[in-house]
Each structure stands twice: as C-alpha cells, then as structure tokens.
N, C-alpha and C. Protein backbone atom coordinates (compact mmCIF):
# COMPACT_ATOMS: atom_id res chain seq x y z
N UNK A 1 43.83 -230.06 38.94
CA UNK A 1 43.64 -228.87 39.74
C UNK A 1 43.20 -229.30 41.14
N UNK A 2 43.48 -228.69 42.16
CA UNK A 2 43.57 -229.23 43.41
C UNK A 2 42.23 -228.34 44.30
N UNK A 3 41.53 -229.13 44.65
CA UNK A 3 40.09 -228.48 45.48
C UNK A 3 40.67 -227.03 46.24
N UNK A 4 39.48 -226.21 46.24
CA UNK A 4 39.98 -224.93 46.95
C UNK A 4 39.78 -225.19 48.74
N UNK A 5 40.26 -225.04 49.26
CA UNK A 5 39.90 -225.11 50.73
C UNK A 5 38.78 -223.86 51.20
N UNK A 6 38.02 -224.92 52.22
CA UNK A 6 36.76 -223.92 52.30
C UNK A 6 36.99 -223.86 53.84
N UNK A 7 37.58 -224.55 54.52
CA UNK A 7 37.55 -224.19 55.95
C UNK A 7 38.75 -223.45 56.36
N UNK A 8 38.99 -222.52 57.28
CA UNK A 8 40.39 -221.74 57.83
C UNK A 8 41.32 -222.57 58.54
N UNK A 9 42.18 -222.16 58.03
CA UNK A 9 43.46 -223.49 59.23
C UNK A 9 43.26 -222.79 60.37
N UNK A 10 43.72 -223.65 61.18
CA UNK A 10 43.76 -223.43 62.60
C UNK A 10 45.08 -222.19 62.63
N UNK A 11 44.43 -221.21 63.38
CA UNK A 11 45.45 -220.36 63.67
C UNK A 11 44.95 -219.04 62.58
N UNK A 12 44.74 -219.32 61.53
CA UNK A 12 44.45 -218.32 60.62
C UNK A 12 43.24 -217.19 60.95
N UNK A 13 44.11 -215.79 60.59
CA UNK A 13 42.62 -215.02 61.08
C UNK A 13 42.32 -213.79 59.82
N UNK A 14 41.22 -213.68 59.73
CA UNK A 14 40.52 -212.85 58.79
C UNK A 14 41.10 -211.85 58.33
N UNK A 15 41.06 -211.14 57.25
CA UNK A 15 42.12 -209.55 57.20
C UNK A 15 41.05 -208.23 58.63
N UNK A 16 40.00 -208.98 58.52
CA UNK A 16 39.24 -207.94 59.47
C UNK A 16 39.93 -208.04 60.95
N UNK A 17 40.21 -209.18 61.19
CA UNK A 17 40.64 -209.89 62.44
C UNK A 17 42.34 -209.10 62.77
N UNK A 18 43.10 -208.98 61.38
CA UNK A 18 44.47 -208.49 61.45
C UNK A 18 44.29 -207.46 61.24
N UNK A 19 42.99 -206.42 60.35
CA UNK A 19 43.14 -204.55 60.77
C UNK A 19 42.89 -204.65 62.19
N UNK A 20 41.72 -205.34 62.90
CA UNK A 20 41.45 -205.00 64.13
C UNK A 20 42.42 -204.71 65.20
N UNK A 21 43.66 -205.96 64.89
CA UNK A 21 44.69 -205.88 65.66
C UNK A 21 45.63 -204.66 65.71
N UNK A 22 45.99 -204.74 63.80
CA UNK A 22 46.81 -203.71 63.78
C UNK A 22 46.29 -202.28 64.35
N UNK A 23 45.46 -201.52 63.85
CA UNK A 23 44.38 -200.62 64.70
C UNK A 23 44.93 -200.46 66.07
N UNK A 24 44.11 -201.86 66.74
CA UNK A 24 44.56 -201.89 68.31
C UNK A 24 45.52 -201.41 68.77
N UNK A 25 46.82 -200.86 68.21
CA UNK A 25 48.56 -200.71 68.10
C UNK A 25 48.41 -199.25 67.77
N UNK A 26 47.79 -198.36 67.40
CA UNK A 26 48.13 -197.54 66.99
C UNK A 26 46.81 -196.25 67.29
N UNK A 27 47.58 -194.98 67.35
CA UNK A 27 46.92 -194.22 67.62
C UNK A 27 46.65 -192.88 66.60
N UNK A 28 45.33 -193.39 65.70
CA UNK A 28 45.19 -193.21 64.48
C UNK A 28 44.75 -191.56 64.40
N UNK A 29 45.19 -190.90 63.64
CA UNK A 29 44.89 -189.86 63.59
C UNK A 29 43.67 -189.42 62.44
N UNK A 30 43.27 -187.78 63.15
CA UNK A 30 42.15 -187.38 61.72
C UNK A 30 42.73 -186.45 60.73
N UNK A 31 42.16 -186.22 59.91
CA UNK A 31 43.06 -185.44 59.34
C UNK A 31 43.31 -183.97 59.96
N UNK A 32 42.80 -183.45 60.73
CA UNK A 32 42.77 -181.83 61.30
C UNK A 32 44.21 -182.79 61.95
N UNK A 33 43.91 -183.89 62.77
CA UNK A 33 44.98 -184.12 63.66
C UNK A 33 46.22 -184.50 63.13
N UNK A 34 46.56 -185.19 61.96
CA UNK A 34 47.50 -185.29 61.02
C UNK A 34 48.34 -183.76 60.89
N UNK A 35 47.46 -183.13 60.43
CA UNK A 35 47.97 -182.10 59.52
C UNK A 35 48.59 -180.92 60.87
N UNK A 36 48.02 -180.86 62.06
CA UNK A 36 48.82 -180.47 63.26
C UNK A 36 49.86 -181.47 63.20
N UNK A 37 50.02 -182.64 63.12
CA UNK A 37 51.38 -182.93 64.14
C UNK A 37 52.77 -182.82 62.56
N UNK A 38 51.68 -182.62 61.81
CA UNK A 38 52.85 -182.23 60.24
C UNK A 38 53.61 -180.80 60.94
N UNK A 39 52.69 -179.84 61.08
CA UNK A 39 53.28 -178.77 61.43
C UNK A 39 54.37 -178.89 62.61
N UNK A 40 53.97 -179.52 63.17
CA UNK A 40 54.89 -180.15 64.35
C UNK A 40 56.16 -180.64 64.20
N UNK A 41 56.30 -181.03 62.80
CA UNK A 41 57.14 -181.98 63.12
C UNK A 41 57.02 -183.05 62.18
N UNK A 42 55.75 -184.01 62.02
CA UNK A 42 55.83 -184.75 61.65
C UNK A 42 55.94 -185.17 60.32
N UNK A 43 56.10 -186.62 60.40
CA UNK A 43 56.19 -186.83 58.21
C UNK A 43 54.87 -187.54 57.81
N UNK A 44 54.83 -187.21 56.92
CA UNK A 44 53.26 -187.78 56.29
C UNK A 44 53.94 -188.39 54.98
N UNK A 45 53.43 -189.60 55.00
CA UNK A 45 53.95 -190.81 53.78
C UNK A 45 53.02 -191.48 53.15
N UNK A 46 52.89 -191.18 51.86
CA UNK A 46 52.01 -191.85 50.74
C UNK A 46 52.96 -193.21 50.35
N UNK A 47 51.33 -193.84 50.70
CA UNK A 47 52.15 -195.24 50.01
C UNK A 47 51.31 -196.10 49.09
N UNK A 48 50.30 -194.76 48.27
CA UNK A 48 49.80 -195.56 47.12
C UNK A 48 50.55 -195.75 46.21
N UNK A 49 49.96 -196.20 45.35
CA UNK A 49 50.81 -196.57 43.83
C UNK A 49 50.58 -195.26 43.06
N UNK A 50 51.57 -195.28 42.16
CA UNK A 50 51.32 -194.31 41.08
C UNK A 50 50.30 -194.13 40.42
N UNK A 51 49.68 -194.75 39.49
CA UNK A 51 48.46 -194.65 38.97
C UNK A 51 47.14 -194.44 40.36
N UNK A 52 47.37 -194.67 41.50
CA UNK A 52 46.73 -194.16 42.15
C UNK A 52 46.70 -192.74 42.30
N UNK A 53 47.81 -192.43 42.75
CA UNK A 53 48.00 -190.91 42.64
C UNK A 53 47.78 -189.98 41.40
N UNK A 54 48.49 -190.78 40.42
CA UNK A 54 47.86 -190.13 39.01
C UNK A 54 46.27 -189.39 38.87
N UNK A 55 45.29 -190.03 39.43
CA UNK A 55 43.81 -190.73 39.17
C UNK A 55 43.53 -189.71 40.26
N UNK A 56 43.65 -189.37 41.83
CA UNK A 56 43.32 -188.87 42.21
C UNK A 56 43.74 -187.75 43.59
N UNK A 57 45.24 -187.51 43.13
CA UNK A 57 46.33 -186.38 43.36
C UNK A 57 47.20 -186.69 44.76
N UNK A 58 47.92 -185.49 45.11
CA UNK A 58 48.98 -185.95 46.15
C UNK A 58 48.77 -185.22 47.21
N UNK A 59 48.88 -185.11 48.86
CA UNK A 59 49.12 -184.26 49.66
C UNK A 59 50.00 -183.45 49.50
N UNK A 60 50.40 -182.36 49.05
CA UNK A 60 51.28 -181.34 48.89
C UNK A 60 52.43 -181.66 50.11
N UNK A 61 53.69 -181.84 49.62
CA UNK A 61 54.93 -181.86 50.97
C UNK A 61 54.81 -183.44 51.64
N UNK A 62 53.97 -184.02 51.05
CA UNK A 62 54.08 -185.73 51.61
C UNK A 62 54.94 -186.60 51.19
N UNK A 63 55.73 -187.49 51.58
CA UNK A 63 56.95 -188.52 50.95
C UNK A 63 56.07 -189.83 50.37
N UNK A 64 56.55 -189.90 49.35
CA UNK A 64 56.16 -190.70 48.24
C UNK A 64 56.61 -192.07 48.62
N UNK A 65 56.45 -193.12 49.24
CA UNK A 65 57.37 -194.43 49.55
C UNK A 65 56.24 -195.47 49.33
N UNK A 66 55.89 -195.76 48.29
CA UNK A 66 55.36 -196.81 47.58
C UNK A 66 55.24 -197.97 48.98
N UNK A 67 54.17 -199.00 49.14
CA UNK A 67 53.92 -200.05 49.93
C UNK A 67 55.05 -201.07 50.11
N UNK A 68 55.83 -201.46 48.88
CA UNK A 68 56.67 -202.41 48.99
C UNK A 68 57.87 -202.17 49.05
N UNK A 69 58.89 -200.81 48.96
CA UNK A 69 59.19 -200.32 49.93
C UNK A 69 59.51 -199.73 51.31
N UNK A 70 58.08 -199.17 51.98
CA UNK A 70 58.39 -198.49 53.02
C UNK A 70 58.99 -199.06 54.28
N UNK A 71 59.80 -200.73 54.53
CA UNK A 71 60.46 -201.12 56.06
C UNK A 71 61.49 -200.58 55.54
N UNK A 72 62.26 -200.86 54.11
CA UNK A 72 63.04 -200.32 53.84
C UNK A 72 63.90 -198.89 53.48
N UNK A 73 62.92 -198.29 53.52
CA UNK A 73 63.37 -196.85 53.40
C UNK A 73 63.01 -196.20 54.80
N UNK A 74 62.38 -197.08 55.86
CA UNK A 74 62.14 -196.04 57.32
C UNK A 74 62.96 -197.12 57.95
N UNK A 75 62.99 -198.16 57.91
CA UNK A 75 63.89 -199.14 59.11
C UNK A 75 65.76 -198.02 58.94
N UNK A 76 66.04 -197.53 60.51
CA UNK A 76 67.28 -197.01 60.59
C UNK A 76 68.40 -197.96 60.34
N UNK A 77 67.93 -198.71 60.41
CA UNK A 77 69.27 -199.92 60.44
C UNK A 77 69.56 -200.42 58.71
N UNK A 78 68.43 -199.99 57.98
CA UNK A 78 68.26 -200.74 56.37
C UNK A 78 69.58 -199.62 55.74
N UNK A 79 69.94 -200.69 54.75
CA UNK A 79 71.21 -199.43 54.13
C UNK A 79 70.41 -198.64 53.12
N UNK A 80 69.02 -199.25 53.03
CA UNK A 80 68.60 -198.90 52.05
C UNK A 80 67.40 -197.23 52.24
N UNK A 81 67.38 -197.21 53.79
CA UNK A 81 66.45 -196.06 54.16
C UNK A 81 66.83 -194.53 53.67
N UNK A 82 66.25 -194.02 53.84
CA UNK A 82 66.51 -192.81 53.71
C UNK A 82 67.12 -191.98 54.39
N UNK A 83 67.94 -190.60 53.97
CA UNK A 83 68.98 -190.29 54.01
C UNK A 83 68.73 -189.32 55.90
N UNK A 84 67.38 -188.93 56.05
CA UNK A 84 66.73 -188.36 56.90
C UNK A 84 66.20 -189.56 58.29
N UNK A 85 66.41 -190.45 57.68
CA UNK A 85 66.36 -191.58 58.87
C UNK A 85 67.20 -192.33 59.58
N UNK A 86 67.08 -190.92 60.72
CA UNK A 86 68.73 -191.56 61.65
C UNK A 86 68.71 -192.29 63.26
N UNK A 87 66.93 -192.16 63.05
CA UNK A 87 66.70 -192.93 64.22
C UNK A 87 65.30 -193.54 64.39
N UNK A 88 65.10 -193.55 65.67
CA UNK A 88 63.43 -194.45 65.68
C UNK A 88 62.58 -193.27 66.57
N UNK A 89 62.47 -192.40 66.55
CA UNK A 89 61.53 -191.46 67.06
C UNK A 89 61.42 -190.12 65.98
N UNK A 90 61.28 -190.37 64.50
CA UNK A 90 60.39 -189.89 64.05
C UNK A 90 59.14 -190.47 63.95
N UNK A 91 58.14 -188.99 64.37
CA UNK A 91 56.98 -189.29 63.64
C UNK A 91 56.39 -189.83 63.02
N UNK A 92 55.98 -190.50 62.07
CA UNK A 92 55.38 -191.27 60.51
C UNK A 92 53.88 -191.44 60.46
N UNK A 93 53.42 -191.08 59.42
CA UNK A 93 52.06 -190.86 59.61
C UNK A 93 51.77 -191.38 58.19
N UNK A 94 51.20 -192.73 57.99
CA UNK A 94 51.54 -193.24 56.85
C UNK A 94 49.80 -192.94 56.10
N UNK A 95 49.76 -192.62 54.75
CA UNK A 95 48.27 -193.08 54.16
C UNK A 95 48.13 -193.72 52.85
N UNK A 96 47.24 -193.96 52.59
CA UNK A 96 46.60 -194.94 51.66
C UNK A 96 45.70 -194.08 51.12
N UNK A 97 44.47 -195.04 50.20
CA UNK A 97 43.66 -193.83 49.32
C UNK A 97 42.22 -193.81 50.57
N UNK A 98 42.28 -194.72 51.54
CA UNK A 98 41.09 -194.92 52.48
C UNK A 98 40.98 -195.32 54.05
N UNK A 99 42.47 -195.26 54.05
CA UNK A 99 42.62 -195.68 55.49
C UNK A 99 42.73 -197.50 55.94
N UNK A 100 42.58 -198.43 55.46
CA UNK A 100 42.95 -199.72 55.47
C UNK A 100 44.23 -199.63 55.60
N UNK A 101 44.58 -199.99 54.52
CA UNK A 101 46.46 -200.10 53.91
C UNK A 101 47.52 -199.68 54.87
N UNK A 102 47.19 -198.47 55.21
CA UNK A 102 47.91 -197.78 56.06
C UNK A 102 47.98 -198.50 57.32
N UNK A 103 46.85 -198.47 57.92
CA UNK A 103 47.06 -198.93 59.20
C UNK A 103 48.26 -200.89 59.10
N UNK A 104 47.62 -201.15 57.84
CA UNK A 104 48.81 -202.38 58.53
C UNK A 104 50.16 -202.04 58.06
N UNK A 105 50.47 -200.92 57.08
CA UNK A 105 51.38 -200.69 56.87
C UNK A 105 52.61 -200.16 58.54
N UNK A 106 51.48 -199.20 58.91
CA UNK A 106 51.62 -198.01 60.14
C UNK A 106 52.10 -199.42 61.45
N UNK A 107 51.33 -200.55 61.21
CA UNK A 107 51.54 -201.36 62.44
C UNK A 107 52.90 -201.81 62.20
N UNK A 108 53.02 -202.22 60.99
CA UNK A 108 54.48 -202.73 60.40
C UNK A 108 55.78 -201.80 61.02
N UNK A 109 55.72 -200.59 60.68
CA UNK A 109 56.69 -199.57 61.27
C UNK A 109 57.10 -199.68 62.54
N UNK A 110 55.49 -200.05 63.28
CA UNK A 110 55.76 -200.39 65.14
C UNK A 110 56.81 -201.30 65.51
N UNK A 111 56.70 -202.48 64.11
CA UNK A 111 57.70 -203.56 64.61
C UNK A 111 58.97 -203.56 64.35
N UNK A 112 58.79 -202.83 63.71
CA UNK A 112 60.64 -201.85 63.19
C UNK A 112 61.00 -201.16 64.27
N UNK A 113 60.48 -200.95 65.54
CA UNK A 113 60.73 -200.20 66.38
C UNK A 113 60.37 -198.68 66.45
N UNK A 114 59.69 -197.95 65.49
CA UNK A 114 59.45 -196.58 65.10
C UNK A 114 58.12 -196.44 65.93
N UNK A 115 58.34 -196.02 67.19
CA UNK A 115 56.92 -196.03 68.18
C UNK A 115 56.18 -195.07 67.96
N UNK A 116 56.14 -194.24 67.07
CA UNK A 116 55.87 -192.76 67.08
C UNK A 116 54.64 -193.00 65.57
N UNK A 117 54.78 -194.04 64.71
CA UNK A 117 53.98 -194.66 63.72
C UNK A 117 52.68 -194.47 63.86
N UNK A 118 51.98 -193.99 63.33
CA UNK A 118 50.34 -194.06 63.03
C UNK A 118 49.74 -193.71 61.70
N UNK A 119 48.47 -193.84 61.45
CA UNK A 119 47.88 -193.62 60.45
C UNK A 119 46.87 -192.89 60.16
N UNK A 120 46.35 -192.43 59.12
CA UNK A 120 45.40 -191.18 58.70
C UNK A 120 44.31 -191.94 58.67
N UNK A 121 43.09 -191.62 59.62
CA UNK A 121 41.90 -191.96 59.41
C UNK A 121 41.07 -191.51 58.22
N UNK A 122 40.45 -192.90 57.17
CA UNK A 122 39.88 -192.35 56.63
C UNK A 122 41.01 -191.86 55.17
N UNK A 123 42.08 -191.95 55.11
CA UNK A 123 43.03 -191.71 54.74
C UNK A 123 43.04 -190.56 53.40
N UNK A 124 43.45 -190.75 52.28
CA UNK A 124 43.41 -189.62 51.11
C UNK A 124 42.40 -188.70 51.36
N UNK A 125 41.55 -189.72 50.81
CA UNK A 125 39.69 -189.24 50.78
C UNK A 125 39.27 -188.70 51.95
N UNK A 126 39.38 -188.76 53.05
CA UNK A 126 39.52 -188.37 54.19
C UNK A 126 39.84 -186.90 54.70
N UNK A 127 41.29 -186.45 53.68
CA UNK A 127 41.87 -185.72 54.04
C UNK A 127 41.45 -184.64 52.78
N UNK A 128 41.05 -184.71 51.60
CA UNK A 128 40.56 -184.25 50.67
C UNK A 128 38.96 -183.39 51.40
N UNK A 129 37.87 -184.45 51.60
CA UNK A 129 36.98 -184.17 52.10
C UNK A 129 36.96 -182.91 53.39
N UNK A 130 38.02 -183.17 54.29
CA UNK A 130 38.20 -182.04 55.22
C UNK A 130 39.04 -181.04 54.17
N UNK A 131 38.62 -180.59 52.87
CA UNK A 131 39.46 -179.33 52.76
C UNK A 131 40.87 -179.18 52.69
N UNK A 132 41.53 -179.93 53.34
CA UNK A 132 42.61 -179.74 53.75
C UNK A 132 43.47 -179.95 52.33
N UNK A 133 44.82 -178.97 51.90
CA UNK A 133 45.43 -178.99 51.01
C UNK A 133 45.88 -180.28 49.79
N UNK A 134 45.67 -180.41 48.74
CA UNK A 134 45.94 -181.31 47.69
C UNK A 134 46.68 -180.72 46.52
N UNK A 135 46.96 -181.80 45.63
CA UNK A 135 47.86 -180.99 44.24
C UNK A 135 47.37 -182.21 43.53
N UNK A 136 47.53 -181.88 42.37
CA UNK A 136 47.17 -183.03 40.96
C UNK A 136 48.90 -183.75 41.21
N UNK A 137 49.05 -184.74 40.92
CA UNK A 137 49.93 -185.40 40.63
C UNK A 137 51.09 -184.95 40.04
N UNK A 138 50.29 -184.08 38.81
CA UNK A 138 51.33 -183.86 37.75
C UNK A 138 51.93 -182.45 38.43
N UNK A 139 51.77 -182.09 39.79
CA UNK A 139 52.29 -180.95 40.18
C UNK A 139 53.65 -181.20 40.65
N UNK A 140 53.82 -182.27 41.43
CA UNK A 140 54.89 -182.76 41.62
C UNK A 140 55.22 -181.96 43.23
N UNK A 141 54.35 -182.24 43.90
CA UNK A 141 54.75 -181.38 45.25
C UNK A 141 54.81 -182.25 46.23
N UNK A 142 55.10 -183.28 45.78
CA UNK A 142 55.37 -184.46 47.14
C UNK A 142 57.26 -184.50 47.13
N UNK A 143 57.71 -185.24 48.21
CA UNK A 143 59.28 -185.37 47.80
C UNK A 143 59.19 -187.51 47.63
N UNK A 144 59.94 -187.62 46.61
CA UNK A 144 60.17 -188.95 46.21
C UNK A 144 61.25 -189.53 47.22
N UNK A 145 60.51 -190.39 47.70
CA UNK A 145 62.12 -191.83 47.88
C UNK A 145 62.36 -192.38 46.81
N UNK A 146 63.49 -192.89 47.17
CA UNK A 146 64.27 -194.15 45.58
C UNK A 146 62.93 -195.18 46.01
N UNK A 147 63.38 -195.13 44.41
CA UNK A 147 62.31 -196.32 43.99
C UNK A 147 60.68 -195.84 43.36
N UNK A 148 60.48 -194.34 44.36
CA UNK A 148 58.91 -194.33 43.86
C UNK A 148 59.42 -193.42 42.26
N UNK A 149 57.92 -193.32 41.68
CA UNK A 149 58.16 -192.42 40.37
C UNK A 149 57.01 -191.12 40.73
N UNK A 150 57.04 -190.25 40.34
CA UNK A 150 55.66 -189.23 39.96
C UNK A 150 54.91 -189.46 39.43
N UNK A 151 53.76 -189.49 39.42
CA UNK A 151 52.76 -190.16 38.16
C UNK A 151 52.09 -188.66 37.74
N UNK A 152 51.51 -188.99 36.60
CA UNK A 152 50.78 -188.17 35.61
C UNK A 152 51.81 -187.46 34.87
C-alpha cells in the first residue's frame, strides 16, 4: 500500500478555494429572487439525486437533471440536450439540497457558454425555509430529463 500524501501539489487548490472561485462567476440568487426570475422566464434545475429528493421533496415545475448529466442535457451543441435547448441565453438556475453543488455545477454551465447560469442560495433548504412552494416527491410535479427517475 502506497503512503497517503500529506502535502498539496503545487498548483492544487482546496474545494473551498474552487467554490470561492466558482461563486466569484456567478450571480447567485435568493430564493424570493429565484422564484421571480422563474416567473420571468426562467428554468430552475434540480440536480440532486433521487433518494435525495425522495427524503426531502421537489420544487413544484423544476427540471429534474441529475449532476452527472446536466453539460449534457443544457450544452446546445450536445445531441444529447434537451429538446427545449436551442440556444445559450436561457436562464438556468441550478440547485442542490444546500447551495454548494450547485454553484460548481452553475459555474460549469458558464463554460458551456450559457451566461445567463446561476445558482440558488442556500439552495432546497433555503427555498423550503422561505415558504416558498414544495411537493413530496411522490407527487411528481417536477418535469424529468432522460436519464433522471422520480423517486418515492
């Protein structure tokens, strides 16, 4: 078995060091502010896992695109995106169950060219806590991309 390395390579930077950055890129929304630019217009994208959602429910009307998915189903150029993605100035307003995830997800989108990308501060829990509309899982009020499933 081969010693664990205890010092950082040169060049390597912390995950705190890469939210900070990603963050830096983006202009993160709250949830009052989310849920205006939904009305607006915009898309709001869950990209927990299922048993996440199972465990603790869905934004009502949010797109379901699982983490290891989503360049592929928002990149316009992927054959594999979705059927509603015909260019690079939608909206996208990606969340997680806390607001981390998202944002490097949300930075990822930037580099796809989708300038319009940001993330839910504070994210699920976030948006739960302000009141703002939810469904149990098993309601089924999100819309699925290929690939994700419904949970519960």
């Amino acid at each position: 078995m081969s010693p664990v390395a205890t010092g950082r390579p040169a060049g390597a930077r912390s995950i705190g060091e890469i939210l900070a950055a990603a963050r830096d890129r983006l202009v993160r929304l709250t949830p009052a502010e989310a849920l205006a630019a939904v009305s607006a217009g915009a898309v709001l994208v869950d990209i927990r896992p299922a048993s996440q959602r199972a465990v603790d429910g869905e934004i009502p009307g949010s797109w379901i695109i699982e983490r290891n998915h989503l360049e592929w189903r928002l990149d316009p150029d992927s054959p594999a995106r979705l059927p509603w993605v015909a260019g690079y100035d939608h909206q996208v307003i990606v969340f997680c169950q806390e607001g981390y995830t998202s944002s490097l997800a949300a930075a990822a989108l930037l580099d796809l060219g989708l300038s319009r990308s940001t993330d839910l501060i504070g994210g699920f829990a976030a948006w739960e806590a302000a009141g703002l509309p939810t469904a149990p899982a098993a309601a089924h009020a999100t819309l699925l991309a290929a690939g994700a499933v419904h949970a519960g």
